[in-house]
PDB file of N, CA and C in Angstrom:
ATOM      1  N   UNK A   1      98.454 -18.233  71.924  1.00  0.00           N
ATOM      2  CA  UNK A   1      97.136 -18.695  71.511  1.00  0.00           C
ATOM      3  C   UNK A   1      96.990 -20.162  71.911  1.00  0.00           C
ATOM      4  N   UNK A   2      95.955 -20.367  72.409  1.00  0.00           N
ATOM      5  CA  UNK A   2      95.536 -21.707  72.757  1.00  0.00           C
ATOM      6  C   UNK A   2      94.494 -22.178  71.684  1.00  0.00           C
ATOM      7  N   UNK A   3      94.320 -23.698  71.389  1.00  0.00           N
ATOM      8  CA  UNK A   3      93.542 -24.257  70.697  1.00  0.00           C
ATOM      9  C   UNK A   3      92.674 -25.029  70.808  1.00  0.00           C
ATOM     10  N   UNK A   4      91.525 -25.093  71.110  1.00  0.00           N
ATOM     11  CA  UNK A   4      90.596 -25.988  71.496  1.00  0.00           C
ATOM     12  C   UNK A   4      89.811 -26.677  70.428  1.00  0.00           C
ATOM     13  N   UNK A   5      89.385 -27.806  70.316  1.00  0.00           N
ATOM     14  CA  UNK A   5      88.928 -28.491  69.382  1.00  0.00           C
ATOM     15  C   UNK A   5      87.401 -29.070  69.734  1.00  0.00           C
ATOM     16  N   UNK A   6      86.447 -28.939  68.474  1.00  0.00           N
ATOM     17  CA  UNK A   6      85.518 -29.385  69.141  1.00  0.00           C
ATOM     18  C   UNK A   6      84.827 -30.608  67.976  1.00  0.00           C
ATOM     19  N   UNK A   7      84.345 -31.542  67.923  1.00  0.00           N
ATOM     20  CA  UNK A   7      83.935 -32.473  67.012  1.00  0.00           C
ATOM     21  C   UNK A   7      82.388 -32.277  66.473  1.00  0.00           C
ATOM     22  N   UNK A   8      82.087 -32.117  65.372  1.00  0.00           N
ATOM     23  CA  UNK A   8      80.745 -32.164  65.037  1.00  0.00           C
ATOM     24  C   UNK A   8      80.305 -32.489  63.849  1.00  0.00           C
ATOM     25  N   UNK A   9      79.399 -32.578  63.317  1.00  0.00           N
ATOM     26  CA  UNK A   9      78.534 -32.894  61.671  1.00  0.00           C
ATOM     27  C   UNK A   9      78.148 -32.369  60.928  1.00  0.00           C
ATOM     28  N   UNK A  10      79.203 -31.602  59.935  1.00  0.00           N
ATOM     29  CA  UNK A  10      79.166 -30.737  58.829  1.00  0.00           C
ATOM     30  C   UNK A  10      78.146 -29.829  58.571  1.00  0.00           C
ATOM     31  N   UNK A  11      76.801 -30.824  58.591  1.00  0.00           N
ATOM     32  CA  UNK A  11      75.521 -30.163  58.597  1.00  0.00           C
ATOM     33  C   UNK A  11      75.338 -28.716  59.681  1.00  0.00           C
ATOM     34  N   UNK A  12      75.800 -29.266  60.991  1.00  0.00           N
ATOM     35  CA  UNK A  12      75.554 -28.679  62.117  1.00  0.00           C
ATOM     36  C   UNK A  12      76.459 -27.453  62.325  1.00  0.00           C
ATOM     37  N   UNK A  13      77.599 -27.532  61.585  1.00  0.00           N
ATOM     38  CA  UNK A  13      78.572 -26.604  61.269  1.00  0.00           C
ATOM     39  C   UNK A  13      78.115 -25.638  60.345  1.00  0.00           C
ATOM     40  N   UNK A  14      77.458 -25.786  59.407  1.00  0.00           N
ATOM     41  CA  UNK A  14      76.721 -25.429  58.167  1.00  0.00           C
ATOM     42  C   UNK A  14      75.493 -24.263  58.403  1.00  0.00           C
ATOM     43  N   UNK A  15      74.685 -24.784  59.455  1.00  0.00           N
ATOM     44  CA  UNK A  15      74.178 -23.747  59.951  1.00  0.00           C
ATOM     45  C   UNK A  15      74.229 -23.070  60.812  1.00  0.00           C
ATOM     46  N   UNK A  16      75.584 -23.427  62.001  1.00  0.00           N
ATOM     47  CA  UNK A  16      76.216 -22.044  62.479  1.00  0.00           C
ATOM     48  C   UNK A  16      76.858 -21.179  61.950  1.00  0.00           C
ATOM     49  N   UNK A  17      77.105 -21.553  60.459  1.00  0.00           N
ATOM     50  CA  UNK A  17      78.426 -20.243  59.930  1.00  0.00           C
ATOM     51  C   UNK A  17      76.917 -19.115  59.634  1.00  0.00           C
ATOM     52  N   UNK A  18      75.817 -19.705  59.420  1.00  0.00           N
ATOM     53  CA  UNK A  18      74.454 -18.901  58.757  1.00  0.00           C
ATOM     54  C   UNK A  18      74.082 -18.300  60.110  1.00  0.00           C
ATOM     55  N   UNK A  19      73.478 -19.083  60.922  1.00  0.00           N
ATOM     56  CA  UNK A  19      73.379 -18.325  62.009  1.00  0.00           C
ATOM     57  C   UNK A  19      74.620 -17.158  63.180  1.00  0.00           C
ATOM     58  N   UNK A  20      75.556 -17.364  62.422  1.00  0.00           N
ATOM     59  CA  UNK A  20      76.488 -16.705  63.694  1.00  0.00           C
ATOM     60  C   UNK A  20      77.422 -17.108  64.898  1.00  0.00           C
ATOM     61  N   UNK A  21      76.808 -18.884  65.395  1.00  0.00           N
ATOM     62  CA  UNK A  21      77.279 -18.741  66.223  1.00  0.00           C
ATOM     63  C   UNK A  21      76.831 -20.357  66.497  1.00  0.00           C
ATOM     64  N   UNK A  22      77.736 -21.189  66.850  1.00  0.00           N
ATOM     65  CA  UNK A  22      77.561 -22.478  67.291  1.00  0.00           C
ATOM     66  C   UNK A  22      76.943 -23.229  68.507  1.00  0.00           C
ATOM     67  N   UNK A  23      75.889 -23.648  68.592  1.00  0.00           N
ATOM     68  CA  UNK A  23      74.581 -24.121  69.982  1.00  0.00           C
ATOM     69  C   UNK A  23      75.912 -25.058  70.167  1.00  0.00           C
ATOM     70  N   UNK A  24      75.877 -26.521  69.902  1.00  0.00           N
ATOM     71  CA  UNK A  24      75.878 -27.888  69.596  1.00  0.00           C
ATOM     72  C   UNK A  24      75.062 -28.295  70.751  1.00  0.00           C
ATOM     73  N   UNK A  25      74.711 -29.178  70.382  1.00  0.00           N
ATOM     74  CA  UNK A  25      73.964 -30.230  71.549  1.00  0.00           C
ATOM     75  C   UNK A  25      73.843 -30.614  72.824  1.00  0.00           C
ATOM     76  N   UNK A  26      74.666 -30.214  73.146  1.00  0.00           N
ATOM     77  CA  UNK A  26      75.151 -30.664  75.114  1.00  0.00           C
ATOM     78  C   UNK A  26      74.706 -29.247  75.530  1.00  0.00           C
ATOM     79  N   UNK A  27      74.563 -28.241  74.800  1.00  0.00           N
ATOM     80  CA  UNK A  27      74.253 -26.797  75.051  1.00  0.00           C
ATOM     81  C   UNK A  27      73.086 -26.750  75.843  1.00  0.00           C
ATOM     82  N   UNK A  28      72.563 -27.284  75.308  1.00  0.00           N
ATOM     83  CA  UNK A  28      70.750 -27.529  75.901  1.00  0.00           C
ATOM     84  C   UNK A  28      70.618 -28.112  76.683  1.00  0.00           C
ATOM     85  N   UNK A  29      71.458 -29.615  76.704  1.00  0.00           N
ATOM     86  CA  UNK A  29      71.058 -30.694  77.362  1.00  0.00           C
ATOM     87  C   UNK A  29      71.816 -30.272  79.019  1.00  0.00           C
ATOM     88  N   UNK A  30      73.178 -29.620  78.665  1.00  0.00           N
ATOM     89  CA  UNK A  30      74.252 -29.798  79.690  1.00  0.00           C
ATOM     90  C   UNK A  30      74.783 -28.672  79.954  1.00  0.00           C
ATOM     91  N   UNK A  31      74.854 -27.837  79.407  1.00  0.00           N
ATOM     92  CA  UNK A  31      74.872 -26.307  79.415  1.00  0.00           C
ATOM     93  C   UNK A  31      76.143 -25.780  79.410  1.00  0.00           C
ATOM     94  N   UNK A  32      76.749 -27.025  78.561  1.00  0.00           N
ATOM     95  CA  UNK A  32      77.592 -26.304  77.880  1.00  0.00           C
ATOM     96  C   UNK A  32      78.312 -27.204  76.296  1.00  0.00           C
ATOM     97  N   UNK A  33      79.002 -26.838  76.063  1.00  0.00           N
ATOM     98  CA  UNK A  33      79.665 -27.336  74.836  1.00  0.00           C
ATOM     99  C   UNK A  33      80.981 -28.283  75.023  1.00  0.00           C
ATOM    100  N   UNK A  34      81.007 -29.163  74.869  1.00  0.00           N
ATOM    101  CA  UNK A  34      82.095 -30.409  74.940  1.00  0.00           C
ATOM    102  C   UNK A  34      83.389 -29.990  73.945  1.00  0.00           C
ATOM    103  N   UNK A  35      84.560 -30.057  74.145  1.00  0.00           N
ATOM    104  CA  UNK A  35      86.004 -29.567  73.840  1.00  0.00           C
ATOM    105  C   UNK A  35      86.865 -30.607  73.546  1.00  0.00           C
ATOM    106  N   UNK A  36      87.937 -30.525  73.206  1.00  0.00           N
ATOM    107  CA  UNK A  36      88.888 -31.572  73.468  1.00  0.00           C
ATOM    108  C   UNK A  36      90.158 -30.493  73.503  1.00  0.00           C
ATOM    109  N   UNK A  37      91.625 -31.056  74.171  1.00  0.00           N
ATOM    110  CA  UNK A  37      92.634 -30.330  74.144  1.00  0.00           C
ATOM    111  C   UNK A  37      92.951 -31.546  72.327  1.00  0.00           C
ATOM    112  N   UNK A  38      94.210 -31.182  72.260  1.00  0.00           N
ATOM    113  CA  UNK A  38      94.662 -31.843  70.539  1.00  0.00           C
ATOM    114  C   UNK A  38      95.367 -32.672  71.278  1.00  0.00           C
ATOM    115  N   UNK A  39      95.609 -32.932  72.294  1.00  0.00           N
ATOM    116  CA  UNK A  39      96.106 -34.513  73.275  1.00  0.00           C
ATOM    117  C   UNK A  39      94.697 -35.296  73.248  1.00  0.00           C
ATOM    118  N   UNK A  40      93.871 -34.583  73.830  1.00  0.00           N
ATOM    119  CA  UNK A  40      92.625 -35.580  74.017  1.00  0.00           C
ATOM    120  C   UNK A  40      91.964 -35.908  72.918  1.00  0.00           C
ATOM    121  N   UNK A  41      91.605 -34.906  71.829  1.00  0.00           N
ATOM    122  CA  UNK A  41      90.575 -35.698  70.686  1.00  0.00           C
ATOM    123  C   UNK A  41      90.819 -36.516  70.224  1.00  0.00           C
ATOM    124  N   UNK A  42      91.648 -37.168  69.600  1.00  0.00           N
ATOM    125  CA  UNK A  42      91.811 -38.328  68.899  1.00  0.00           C
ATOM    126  C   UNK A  42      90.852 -39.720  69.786  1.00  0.00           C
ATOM    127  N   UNK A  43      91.242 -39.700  71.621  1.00  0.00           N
ATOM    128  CA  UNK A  43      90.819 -40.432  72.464  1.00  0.00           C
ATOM    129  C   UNK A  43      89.161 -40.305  72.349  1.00  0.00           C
ATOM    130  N   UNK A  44      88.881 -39.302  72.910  1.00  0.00           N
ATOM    131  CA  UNK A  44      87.192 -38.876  72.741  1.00  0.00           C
ATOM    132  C   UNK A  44      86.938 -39.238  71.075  1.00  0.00           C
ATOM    133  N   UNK A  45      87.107 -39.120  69.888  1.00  0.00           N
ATOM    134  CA  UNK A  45      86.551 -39.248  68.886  1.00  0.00           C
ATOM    135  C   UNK A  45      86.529 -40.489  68.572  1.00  0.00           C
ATOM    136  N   UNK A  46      87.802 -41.618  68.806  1.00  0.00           N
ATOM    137  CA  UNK A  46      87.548 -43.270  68.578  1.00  0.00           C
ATOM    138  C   UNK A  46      86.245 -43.611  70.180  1.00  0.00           C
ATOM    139  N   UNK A  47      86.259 -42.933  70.778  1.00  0.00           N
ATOM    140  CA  UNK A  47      85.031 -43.122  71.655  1.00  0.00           C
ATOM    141  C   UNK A  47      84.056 -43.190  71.737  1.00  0.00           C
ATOM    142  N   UNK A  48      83.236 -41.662  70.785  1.00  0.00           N
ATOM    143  CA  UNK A  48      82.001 -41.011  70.661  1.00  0.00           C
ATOM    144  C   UNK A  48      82.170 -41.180  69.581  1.00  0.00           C
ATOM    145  N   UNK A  49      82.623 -41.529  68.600  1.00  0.00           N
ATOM    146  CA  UNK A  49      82.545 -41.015  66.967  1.00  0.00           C
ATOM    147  C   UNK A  49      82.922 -41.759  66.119  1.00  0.00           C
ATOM    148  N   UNK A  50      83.425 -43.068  66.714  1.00  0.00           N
ATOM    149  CA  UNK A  50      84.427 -43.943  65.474  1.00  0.00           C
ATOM    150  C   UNK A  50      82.674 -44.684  64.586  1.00  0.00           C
ATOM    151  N   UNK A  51      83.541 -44.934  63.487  1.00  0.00           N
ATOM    152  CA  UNK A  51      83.097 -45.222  62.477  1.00  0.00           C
ATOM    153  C   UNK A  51      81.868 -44.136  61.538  1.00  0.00           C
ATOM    154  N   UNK A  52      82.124 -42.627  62.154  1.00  0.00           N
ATOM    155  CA  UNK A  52      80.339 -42.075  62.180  1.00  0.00           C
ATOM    156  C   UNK A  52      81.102 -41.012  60.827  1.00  0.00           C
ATOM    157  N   UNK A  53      80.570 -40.874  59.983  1.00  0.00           N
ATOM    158  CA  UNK A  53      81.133 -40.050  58.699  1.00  0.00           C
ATOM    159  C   UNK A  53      80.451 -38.471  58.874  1.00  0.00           C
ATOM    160  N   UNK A  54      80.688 -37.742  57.532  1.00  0.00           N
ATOM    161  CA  UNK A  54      80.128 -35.928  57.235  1.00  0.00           C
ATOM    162  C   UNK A  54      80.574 -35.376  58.747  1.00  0.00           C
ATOM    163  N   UNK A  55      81.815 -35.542  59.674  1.00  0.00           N
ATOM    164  CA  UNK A  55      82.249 -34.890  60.599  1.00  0.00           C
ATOM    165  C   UNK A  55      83.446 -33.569  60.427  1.00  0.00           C
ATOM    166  N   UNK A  56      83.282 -33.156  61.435  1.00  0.00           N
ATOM    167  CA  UNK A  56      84.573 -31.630  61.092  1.00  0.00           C
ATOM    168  C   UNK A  56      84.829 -31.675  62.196  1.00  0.00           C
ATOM    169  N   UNK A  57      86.317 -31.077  62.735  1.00  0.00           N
ATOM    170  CA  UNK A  57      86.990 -30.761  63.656  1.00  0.00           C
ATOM    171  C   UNK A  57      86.726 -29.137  63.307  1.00  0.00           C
ATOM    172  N   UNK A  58      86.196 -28.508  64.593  1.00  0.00           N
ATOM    173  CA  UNK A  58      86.872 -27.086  64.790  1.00  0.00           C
ATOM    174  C   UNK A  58      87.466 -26.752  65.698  1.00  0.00           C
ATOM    175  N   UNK A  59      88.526 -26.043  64.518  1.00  0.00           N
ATOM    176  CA  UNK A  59      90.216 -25.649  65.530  1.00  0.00           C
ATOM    177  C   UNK A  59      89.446 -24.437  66.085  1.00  0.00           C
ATOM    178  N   UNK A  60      89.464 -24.105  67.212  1.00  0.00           N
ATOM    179  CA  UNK A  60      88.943 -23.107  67.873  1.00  0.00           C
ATOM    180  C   UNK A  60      90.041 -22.087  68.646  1.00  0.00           C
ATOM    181  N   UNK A  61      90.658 -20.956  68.600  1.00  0.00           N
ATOM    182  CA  UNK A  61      90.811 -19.926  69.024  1.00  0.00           C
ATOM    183  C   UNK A  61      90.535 -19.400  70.467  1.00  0.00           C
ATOM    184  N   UNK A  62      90.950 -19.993  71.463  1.00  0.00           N
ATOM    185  CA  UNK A  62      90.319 -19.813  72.800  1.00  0.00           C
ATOM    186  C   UNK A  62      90.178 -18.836  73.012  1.00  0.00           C
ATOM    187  N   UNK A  63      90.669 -17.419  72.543  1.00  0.00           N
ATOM    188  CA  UNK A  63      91.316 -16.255  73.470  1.00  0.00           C
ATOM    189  C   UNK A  63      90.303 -15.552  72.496  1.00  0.00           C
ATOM    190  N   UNK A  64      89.520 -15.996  71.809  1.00  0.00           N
ATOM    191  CA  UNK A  64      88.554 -15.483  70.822  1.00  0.00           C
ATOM    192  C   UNK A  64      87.180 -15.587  71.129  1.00  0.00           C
ATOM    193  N   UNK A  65      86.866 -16.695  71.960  1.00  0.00           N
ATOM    194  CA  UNK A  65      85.673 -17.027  72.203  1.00  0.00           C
ATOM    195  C   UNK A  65      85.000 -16.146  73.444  1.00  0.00           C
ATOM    196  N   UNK A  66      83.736 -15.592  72.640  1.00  0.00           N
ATOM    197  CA  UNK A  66      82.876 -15.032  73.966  1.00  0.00           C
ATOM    198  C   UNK A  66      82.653 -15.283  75.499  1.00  0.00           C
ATOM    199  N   UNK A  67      81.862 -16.316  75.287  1.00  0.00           N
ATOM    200  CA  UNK A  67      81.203 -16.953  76.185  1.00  0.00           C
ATOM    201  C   UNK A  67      82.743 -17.984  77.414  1.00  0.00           C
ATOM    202  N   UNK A  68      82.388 -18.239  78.672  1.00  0.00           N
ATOM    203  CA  UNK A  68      82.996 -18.693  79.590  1.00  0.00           C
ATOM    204  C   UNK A  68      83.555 -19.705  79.204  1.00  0.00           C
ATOM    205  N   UNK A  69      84.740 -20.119  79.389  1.00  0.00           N
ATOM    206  CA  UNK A  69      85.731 -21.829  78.847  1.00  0.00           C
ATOM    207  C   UNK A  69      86.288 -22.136  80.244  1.00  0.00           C
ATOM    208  N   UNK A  70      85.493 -23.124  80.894  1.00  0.00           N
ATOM    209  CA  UNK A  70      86.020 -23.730  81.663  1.00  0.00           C
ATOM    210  C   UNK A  70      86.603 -25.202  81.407  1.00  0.00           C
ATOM    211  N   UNK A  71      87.899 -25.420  82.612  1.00  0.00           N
ATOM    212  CA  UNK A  71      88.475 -26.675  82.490  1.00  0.00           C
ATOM    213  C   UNK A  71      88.368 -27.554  83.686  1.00  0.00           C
ATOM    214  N   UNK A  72      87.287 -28.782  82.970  1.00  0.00           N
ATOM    215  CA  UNK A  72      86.705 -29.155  84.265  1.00  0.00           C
ATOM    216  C   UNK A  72      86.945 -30.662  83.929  1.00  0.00           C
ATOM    217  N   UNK A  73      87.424 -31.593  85.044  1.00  0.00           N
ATOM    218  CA  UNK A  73      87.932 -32.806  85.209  1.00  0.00           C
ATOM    219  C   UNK A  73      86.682 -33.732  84.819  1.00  0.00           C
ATOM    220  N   UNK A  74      87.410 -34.975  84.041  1.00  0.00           N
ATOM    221  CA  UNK A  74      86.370 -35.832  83.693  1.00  0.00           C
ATOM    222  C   UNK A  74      86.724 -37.348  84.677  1.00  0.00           C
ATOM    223  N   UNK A  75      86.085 -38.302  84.244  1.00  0.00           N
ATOM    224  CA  UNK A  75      85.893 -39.194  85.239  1.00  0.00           C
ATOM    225  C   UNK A  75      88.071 -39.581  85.642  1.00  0.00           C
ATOM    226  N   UNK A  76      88.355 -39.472  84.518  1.00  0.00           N
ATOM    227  CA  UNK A  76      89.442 -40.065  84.280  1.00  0.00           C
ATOM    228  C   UNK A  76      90.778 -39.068  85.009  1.00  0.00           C
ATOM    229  N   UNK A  77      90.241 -37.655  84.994  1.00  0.00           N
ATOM    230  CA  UNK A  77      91.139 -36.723  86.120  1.00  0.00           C
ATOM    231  C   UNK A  77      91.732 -35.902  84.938  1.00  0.00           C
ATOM    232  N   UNK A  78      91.405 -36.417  83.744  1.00  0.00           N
ATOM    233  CA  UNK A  78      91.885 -35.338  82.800  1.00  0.00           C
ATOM    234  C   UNK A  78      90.737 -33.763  82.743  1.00  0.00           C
ATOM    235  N   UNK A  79      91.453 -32.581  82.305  1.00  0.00           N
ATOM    236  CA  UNK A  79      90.921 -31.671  82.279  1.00  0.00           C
ATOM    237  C   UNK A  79      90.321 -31.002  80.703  1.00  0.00           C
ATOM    238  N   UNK A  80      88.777 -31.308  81.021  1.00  0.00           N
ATOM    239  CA  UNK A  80      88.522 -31.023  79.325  1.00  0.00           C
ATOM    240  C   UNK A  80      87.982 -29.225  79.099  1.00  0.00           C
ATOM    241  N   UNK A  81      88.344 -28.669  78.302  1.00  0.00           N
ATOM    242  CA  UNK A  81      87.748 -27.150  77.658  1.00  0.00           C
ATOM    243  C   UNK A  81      86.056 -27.582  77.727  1.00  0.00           C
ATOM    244  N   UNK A  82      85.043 -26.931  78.505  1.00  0.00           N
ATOM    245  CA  UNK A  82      83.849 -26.906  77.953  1.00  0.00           C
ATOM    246  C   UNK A  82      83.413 -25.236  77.800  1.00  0.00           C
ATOM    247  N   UNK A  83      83.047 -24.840  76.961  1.00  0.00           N
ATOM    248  CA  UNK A  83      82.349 -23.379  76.712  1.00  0.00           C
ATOM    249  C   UNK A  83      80.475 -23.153  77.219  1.00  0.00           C
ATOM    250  N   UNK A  84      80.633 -22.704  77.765  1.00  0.00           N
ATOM    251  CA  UNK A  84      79.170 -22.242  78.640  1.00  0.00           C
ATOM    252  C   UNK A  84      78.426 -21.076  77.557  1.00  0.00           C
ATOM    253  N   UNK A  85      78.209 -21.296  76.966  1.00  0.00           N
ATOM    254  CA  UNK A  85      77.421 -20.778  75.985  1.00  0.00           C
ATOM    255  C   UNK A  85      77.519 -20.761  74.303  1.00  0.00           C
ATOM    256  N   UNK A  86      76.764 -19.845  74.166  1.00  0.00           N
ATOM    257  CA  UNK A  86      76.587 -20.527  72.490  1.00  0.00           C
ATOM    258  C   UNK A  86      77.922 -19.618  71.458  1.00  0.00           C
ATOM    259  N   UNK A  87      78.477 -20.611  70.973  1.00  0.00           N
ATOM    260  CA  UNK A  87      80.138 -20.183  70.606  1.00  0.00           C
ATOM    261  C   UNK A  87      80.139 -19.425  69.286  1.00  0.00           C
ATOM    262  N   UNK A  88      81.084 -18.133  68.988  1.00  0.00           N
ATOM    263  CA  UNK A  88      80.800 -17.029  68.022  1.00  0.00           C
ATOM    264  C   UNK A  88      82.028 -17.720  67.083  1.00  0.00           C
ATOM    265  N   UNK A  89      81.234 -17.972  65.866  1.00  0.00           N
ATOM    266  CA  UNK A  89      81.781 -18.843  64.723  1.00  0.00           C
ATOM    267  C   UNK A  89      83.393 -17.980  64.406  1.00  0.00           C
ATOM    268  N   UNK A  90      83.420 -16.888  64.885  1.00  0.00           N
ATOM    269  CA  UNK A  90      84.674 -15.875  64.554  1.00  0.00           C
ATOM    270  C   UNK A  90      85.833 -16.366  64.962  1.00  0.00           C
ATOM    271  N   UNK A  91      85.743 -17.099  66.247  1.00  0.00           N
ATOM    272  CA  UNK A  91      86.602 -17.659  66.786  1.00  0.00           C
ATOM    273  C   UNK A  91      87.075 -19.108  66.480  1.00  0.00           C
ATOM    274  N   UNK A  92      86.511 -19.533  65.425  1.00  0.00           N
ATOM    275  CA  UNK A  92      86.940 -21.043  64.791  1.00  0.00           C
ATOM    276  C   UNK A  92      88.201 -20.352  64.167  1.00  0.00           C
ATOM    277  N   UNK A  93      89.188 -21.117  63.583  1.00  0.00           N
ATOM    278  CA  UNK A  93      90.151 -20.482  63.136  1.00  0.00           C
ATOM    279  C   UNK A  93      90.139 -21.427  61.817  1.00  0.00           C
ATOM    280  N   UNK A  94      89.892 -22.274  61.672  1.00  0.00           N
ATOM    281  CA  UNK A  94      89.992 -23.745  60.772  1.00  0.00           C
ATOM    282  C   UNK A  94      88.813 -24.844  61.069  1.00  0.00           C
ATOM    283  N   UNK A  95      88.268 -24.888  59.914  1.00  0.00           N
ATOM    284  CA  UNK A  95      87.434 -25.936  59.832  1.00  0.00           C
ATOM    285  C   UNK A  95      88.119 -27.524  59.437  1.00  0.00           C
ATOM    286  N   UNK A  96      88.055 -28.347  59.464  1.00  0.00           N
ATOM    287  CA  UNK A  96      88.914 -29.631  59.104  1.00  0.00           C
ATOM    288  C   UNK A  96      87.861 -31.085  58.950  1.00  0.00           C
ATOM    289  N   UNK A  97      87.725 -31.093  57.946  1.00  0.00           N
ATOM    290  CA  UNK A  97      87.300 -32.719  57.577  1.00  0.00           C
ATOM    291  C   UNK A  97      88.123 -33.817  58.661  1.00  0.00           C
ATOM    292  N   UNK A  98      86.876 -34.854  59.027  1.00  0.00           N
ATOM    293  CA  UNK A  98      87.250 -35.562  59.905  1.00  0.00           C
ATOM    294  C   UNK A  98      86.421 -37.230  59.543  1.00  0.00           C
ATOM    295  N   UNK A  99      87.463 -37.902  58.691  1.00  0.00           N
ATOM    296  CA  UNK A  99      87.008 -38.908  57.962  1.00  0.00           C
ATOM    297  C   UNK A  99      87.383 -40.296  58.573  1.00  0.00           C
ATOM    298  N   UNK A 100      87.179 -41.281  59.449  1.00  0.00           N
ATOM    299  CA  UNK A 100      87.678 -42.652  59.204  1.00  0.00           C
ATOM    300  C   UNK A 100      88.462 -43.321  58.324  1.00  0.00           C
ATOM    301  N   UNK A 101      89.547 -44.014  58.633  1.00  0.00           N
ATOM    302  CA  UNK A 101      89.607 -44.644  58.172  1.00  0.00           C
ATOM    303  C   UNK A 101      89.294 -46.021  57.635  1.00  0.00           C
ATOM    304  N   UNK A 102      89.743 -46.706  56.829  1.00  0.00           N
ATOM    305  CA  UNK A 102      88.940 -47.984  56.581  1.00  0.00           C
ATOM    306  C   UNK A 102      88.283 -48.937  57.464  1.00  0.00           C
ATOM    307  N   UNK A 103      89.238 -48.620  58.570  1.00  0.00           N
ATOM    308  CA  UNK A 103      89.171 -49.383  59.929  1.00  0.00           C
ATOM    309  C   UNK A 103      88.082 -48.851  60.788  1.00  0.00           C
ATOM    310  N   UNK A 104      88.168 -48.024  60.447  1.00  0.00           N
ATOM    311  CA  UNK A 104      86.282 -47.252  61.613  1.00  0.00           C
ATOM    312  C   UNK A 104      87.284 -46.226  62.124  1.00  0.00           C
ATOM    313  N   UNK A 105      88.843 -46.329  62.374  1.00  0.00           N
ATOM    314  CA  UNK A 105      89.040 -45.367  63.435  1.00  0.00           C
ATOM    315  C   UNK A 105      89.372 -43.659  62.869  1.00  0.00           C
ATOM    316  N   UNK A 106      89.622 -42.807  63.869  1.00  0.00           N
ATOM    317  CA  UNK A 106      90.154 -41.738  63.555  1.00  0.00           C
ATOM    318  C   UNK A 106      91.354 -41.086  63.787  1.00  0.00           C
ATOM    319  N   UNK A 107      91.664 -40.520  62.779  1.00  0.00           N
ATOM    320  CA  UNK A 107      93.005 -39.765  63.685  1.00  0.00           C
ATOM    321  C   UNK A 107      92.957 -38.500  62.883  1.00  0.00           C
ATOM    322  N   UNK A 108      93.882 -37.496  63.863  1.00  0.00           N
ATOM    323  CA  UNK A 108      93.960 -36.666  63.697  1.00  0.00           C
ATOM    324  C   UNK A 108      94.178 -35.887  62.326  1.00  0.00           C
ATOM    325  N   UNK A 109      93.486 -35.054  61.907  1.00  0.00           N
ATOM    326  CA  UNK A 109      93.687 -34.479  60.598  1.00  0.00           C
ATOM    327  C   UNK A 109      94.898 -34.120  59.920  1.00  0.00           C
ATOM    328  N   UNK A 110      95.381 -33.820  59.110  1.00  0.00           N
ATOM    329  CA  UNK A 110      96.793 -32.730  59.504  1.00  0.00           C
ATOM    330  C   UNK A 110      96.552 -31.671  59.013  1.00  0.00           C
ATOM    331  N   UNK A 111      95.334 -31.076  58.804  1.00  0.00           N
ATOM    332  CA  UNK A 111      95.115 -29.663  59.163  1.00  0.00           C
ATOM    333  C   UNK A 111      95.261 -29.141  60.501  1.00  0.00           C
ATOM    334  N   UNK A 112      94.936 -30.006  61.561  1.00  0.00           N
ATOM    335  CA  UNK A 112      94.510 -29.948  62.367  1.00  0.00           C
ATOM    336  C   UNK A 112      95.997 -29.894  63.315  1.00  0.00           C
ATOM    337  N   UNK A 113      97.126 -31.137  62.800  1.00  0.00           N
ATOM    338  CA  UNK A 113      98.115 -31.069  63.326  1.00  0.00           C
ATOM    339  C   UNK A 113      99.032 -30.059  63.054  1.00  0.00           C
ATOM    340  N   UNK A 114      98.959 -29.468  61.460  1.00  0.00           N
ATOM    341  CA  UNK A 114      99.557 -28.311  60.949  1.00  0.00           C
ATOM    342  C   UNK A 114      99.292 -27.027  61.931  1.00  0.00           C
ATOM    343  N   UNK A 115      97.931 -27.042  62.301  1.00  0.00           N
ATOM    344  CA  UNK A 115      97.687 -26.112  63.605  1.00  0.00           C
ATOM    345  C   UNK A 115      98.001 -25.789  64.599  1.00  0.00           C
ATOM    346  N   UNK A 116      98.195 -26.757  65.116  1.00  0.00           N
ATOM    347  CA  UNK A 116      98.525 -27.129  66.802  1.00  0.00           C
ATOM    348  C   UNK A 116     100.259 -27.023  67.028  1.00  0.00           C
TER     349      UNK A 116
END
């Protein structure tokens, strides 16, 4: 089993477990869904996310997910998980609070590390 991780805002999590199935945002915009391997998030989240609160990590289930997971190089030559369509909540395996610390930064959960 592989694990892919994806970062988002409780809220937004909240109404994919109701609806079925997770859009997030880049879905629309980019056409597909942004990933991290559990090497990369910590990097991407003090990036895109430090200091930003009500966030969740989902541990994601690769071998579970519907829709296409490609691994496609970012500026830096690393290879990130993006999912090409809208992701079936079945395949989250673990939801995980994703809080700052005092400092603004983040690190990894240990739900999240208990996972991986």
């Amino acid at each position: 089993m592989t694990i892919i991780l994806h970062i988002t805002r409780r809220e937004e999590w909240e109404k994919a477990k109701v609806a079925g199935f997770y859009r997030g945002d880049t879905l629309n915009l980019e056409g597909f869904i942004h990933c991290s391997t559990p090497t990369q998030v910590i990097k991407v989240a003090n990036f895109r996310f430090r200091n930003q609160r009500d966030l969740v990590v989902l541990c994601i289930d690769s071998q579970k997910v519907e829709p296409d997971i490609r691994y496609e190089a970012a500026e830096e030559g690393e290879l990130f998980p993006h999912v090409y369509g809208a992701l079936n909540v079945d395949a989250v395996l673990k939801v995980v609070e994703f809080a700052p610390g005092e400092d603004g930064f983040l690190e990894l959960p240990q739900g999240v590390v208990d996972l991986v």
